[in-house]
PDB file of N, CA and C in Angstrom:
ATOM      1  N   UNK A   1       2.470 -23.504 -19.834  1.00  0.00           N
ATOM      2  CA  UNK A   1       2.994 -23.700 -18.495  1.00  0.00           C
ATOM      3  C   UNK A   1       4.033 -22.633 -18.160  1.00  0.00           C
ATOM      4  N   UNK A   2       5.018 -22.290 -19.574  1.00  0.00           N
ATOM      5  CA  UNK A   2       5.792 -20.967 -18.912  1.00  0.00           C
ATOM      6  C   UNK A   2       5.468 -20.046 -18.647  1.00  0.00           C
ATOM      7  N   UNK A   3       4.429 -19.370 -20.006  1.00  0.00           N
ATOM      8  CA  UNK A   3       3.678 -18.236 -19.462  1.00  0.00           C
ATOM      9  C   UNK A   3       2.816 -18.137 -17.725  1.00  0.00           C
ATOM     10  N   UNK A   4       2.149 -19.218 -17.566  1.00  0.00           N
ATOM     11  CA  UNK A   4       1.843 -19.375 -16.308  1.00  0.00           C
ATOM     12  C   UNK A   4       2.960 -19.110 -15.254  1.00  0.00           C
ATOM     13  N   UNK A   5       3.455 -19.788 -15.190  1.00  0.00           N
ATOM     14  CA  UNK A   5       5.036 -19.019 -14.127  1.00  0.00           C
ATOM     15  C   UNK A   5       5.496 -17.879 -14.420  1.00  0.00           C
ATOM     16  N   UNK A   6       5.481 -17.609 -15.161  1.00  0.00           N
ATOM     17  CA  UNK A   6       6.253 -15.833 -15.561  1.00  0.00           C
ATOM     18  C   UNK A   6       4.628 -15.514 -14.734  1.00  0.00           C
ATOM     19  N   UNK A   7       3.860 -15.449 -15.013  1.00  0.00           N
ATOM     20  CA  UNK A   7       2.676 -14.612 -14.837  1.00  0.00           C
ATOM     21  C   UNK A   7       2.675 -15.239 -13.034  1.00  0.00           C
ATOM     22  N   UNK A   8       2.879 -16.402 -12.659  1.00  0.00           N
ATOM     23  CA  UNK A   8       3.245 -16.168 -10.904  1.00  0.00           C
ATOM     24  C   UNK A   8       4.812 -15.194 -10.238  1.00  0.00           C
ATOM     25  N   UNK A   9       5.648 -15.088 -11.478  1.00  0.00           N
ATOM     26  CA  UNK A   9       6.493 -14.365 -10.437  1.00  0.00           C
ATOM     27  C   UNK A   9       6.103 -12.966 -10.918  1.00  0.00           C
ATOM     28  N   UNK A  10       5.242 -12.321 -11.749  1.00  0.00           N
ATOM     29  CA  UNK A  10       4.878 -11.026 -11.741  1.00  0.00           C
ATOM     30  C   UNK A  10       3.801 -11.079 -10.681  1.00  0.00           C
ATOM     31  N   UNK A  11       3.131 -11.505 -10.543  1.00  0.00           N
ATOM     32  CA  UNK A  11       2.096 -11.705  -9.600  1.00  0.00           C
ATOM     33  C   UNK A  11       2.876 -11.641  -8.007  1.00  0.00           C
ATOM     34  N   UNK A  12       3.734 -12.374  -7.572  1.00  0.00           N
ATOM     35  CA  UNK A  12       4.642 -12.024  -6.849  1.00  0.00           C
ATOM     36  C   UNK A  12       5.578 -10.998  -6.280  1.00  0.00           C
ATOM     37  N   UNK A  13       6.135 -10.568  -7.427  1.00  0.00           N
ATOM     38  CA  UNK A  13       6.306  -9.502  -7.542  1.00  0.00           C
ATOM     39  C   UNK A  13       5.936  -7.822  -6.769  1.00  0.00           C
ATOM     40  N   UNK A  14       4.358  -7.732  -7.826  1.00  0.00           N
ATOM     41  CA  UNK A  14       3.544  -7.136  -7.494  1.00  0.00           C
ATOM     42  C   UNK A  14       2.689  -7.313  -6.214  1.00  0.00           C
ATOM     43  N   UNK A  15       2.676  -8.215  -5.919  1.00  0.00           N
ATOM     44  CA  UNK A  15       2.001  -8.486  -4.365  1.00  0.00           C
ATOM     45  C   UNK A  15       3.494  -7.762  -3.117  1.00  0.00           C
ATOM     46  N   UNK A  16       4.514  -8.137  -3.761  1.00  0.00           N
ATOM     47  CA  UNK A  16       5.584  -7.760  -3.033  1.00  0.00           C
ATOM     48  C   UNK A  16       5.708  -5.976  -2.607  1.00  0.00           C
ATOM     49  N   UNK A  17       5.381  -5.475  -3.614  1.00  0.00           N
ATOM     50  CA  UNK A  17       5.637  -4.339  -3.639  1.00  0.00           C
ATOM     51  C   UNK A  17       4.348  -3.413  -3.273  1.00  0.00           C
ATOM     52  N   UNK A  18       3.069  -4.480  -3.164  1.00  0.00           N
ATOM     53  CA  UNK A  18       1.729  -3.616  -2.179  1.00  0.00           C
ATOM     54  C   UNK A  18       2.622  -4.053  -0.440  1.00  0.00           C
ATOM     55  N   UNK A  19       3.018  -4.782  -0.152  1.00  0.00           N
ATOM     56  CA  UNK A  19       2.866  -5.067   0.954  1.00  0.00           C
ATOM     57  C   UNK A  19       4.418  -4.226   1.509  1.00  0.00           C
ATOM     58  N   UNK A  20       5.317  -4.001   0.669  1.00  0.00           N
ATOM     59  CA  UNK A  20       6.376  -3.057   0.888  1.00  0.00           C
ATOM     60  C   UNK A  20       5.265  -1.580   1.489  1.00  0.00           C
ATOM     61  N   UNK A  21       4.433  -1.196   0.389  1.00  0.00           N
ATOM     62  CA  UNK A  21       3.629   0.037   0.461  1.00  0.00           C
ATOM     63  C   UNK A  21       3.317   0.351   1.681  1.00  0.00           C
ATOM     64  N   UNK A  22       1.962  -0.799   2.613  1.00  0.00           N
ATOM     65  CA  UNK A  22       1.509  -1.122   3.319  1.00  0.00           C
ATOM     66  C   UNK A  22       2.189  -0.890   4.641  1.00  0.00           C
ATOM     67  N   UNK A  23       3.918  -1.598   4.144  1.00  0.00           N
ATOM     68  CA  UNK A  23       4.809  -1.480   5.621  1.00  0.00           C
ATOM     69  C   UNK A  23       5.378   0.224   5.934  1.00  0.00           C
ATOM     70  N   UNK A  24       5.776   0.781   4.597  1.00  0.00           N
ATOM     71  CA  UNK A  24       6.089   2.483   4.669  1.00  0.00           C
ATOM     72  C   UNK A  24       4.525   3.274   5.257  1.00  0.00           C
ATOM     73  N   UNK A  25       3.259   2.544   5.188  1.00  0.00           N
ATOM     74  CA  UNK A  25       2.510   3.722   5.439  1.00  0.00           C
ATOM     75  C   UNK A  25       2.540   3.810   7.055  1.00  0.00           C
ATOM     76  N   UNK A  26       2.950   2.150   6.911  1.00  0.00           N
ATOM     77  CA  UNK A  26       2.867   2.064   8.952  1.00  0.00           C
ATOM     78  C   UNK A  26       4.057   2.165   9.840  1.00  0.00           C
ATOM     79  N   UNK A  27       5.031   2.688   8.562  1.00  0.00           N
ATOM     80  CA  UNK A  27       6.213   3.533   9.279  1.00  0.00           C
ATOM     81  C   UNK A  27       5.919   4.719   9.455  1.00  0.00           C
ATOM     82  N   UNK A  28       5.178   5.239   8.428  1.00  0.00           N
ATOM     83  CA  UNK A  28       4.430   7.132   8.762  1.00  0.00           C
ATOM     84  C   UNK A  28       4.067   7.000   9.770  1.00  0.00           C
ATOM     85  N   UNK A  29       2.860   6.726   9.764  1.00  0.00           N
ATOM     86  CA  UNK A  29       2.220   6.203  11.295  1.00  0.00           C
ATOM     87  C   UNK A  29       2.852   6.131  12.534  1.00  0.00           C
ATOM     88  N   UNK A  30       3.724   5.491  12.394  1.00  0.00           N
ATOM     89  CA  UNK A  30       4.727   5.833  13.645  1.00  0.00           C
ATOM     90  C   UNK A  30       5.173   7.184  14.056  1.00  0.00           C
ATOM     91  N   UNK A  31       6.108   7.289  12.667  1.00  0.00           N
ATOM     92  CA  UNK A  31       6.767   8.566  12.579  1.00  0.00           C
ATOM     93  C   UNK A  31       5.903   9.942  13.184  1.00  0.00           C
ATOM     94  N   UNK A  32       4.912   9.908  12.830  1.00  0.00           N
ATOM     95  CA  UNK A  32       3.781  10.527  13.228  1.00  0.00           C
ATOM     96  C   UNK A  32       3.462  11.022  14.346  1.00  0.00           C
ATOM     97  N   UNK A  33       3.515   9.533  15.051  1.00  0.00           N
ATOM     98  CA  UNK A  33       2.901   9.539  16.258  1.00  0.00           C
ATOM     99  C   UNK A  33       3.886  10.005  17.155  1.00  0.00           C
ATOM    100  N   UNK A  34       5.493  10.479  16.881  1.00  0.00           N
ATOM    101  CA  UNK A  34       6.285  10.275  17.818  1.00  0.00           C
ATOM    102  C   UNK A  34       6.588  11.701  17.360  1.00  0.00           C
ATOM    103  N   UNK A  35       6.056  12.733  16.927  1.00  0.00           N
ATOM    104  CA  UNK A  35       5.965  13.986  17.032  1.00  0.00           C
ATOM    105  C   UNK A  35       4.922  14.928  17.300  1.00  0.00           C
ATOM    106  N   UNK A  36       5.371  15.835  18.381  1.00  0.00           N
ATOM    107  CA  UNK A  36       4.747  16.446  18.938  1.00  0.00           C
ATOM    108  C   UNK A  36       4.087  17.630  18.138  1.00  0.00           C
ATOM    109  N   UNK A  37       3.232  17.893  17.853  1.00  0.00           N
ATOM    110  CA  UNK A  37       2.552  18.934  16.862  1.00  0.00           C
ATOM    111  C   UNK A  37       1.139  19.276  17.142  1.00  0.00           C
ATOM    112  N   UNK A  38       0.746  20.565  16.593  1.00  0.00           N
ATOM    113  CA  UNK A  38      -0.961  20.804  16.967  1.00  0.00           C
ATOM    114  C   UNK A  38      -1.870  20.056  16.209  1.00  0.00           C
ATOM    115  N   UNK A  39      -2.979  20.173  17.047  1.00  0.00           N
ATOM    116  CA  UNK A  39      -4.289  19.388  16.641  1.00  0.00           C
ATOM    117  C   UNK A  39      -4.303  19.120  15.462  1.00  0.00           C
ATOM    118  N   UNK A  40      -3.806  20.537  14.545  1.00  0.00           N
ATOM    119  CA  UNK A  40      -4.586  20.867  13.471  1.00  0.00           C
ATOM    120  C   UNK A  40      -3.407  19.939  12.201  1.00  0.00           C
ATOM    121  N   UNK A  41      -1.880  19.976  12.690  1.00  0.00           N
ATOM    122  CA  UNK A  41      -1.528  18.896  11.776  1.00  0.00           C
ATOM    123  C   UNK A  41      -1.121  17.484  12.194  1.00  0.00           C
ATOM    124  N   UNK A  42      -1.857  17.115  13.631  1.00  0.00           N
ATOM    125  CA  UNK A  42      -2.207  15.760  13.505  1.00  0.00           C
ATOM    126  C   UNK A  42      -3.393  15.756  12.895  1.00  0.00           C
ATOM    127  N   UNK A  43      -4.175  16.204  12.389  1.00  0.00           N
ATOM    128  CA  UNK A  43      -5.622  16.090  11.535  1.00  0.00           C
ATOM    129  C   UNK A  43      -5.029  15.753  10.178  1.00  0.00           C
ATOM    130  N   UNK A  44      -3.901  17.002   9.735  1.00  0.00           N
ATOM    131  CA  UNK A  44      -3.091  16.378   8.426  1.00  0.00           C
ATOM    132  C   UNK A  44      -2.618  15.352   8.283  1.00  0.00           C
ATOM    133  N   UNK A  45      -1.936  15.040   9.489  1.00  0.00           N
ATOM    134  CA  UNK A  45      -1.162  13.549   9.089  1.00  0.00           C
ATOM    135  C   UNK A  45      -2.324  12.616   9.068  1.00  0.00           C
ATOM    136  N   UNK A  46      -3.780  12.456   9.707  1.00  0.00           N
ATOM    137  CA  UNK A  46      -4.530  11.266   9.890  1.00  0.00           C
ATOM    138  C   UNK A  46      -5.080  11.396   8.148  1.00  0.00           C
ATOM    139  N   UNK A  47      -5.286  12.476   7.677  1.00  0.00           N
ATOM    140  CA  UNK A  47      -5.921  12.578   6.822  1.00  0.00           C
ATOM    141  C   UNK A  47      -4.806  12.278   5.218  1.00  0.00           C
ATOM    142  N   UNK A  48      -3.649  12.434   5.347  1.00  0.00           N
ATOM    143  CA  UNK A  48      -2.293  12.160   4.756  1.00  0.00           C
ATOM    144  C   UNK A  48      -2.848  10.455   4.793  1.00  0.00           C
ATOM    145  N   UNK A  49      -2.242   9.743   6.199  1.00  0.00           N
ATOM    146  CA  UNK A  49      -2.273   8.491   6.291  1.00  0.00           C
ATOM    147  C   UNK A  49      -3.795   7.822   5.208  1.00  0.00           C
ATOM    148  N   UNK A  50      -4.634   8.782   5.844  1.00  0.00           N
ATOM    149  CA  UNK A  50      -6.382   8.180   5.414  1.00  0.00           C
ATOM    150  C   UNK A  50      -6.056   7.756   3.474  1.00  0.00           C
ATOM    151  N   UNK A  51      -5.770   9.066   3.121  1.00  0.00           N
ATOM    152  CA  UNK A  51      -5.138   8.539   1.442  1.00  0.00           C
ATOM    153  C   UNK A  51      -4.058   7.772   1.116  1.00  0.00           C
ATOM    154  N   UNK A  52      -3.500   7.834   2.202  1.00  0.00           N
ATOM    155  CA  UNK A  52      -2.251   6.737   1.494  1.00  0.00           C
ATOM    156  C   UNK A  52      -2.767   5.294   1.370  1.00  0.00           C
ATOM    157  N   UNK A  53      -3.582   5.200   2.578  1.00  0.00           N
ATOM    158  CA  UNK A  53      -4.510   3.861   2.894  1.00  0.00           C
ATOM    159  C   UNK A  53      -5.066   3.417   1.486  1.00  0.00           C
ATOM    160  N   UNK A  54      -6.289   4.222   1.255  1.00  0.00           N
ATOM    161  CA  UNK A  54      -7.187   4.431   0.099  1.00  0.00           C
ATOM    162  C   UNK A  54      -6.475   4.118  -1.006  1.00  0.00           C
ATOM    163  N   UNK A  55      -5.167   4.873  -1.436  1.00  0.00           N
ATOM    164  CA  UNK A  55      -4.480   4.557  -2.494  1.00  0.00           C
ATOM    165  C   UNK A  55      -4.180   2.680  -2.671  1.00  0.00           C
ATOM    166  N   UNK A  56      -3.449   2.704  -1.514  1.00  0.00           N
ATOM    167  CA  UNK A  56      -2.533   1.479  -1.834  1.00  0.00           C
ATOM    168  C   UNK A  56      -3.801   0.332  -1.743  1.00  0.00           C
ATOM    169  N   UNK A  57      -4.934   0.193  -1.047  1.00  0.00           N
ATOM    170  CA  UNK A  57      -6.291  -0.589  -1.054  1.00  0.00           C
ATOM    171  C   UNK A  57      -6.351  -0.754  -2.792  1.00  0.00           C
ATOM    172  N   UNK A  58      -6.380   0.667  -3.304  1.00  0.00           N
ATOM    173  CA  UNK A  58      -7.284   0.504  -4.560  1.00  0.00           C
ATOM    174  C   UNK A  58      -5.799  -0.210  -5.460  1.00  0.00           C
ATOM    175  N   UNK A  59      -4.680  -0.186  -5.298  1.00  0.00           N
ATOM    176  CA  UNK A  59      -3.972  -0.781  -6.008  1.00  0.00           C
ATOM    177  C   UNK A  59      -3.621  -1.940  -5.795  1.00  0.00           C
ATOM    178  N   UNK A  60      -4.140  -2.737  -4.390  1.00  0.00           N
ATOM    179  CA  UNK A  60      -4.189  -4.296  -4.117  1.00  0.00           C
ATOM    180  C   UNK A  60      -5.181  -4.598  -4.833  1.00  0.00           C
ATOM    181  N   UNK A  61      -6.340  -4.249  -5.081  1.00  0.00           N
ATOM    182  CA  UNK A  61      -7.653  -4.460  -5.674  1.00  0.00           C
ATOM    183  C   UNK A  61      -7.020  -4.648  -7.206  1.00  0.00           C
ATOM    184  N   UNK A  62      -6.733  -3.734  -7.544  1.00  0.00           N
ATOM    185  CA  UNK A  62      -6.035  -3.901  -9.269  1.00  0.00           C
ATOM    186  C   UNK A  62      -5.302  -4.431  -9.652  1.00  0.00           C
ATOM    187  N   UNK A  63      -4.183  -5.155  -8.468  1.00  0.00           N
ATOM    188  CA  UNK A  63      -3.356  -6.168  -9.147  1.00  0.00           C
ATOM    189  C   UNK A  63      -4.261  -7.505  -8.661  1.00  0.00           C
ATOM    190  N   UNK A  64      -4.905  -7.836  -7.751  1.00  0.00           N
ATOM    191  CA  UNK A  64      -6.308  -8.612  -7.705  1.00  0.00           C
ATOM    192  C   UNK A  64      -6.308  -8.856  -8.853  1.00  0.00           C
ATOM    193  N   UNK A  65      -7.155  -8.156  -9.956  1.00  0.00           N
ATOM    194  CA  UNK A  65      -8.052  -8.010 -10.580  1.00  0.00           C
ATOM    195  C   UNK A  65      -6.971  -7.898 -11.814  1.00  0.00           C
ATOM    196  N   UNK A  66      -6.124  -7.729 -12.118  1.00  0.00           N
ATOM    197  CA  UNK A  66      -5.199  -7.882 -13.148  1.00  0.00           C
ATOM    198  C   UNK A  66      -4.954  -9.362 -12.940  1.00  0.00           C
ATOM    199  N   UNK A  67      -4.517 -10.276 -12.072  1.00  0.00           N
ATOM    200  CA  UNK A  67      -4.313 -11.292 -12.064  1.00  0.00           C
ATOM    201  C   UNK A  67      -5.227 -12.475 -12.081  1.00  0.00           C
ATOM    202  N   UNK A  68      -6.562 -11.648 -11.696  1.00  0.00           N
ATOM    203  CA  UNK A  68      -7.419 -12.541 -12.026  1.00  0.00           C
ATOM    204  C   UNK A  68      -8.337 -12.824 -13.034  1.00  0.00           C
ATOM    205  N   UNK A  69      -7.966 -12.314 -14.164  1.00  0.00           N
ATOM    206  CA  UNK A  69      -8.505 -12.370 -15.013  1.00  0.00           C
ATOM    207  C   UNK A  69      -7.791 -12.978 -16.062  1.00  0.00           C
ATOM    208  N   UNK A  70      -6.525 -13.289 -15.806  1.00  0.00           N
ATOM    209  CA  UNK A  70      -6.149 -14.301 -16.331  1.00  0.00           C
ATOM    210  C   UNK A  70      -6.067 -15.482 -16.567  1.00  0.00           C
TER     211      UNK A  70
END
């Protein structure tokens, strides 16, 4: 039963800190949007944002999947 609770507040934890991720990428995003720049590095920033996305997806998936396999 303790191990089970230790293993919900890591689980917690870690859910805490995708969704911290999640909130900084959609502060870029903003940040982003509220500067004026050429085509060519708003293409960078969409494509910046596009991996940050990708990243933090594949690391909700892995703490998923770390936790559920317990």
């Amino acid at each position: 039963m303790k191990q089970l609770k230790q293993q919900d507040l890591e689980w917690a934890s870690d859910w805490s800190k995708i969704v911290e991720i999640y909130e900084a990428i959609d502060r870029l995003k903003k940040l982003f949007n509220s500067l004026d720049t050429t085509y060519l590095r708003q293409m960078q920033q969409e494509v910046l944002i596009s991996n940050l996305e990708k990243y933090a997806w594949s690391l909700q998936n892995y703490i998923v999947e770390k936790y559920s396999r317990i």
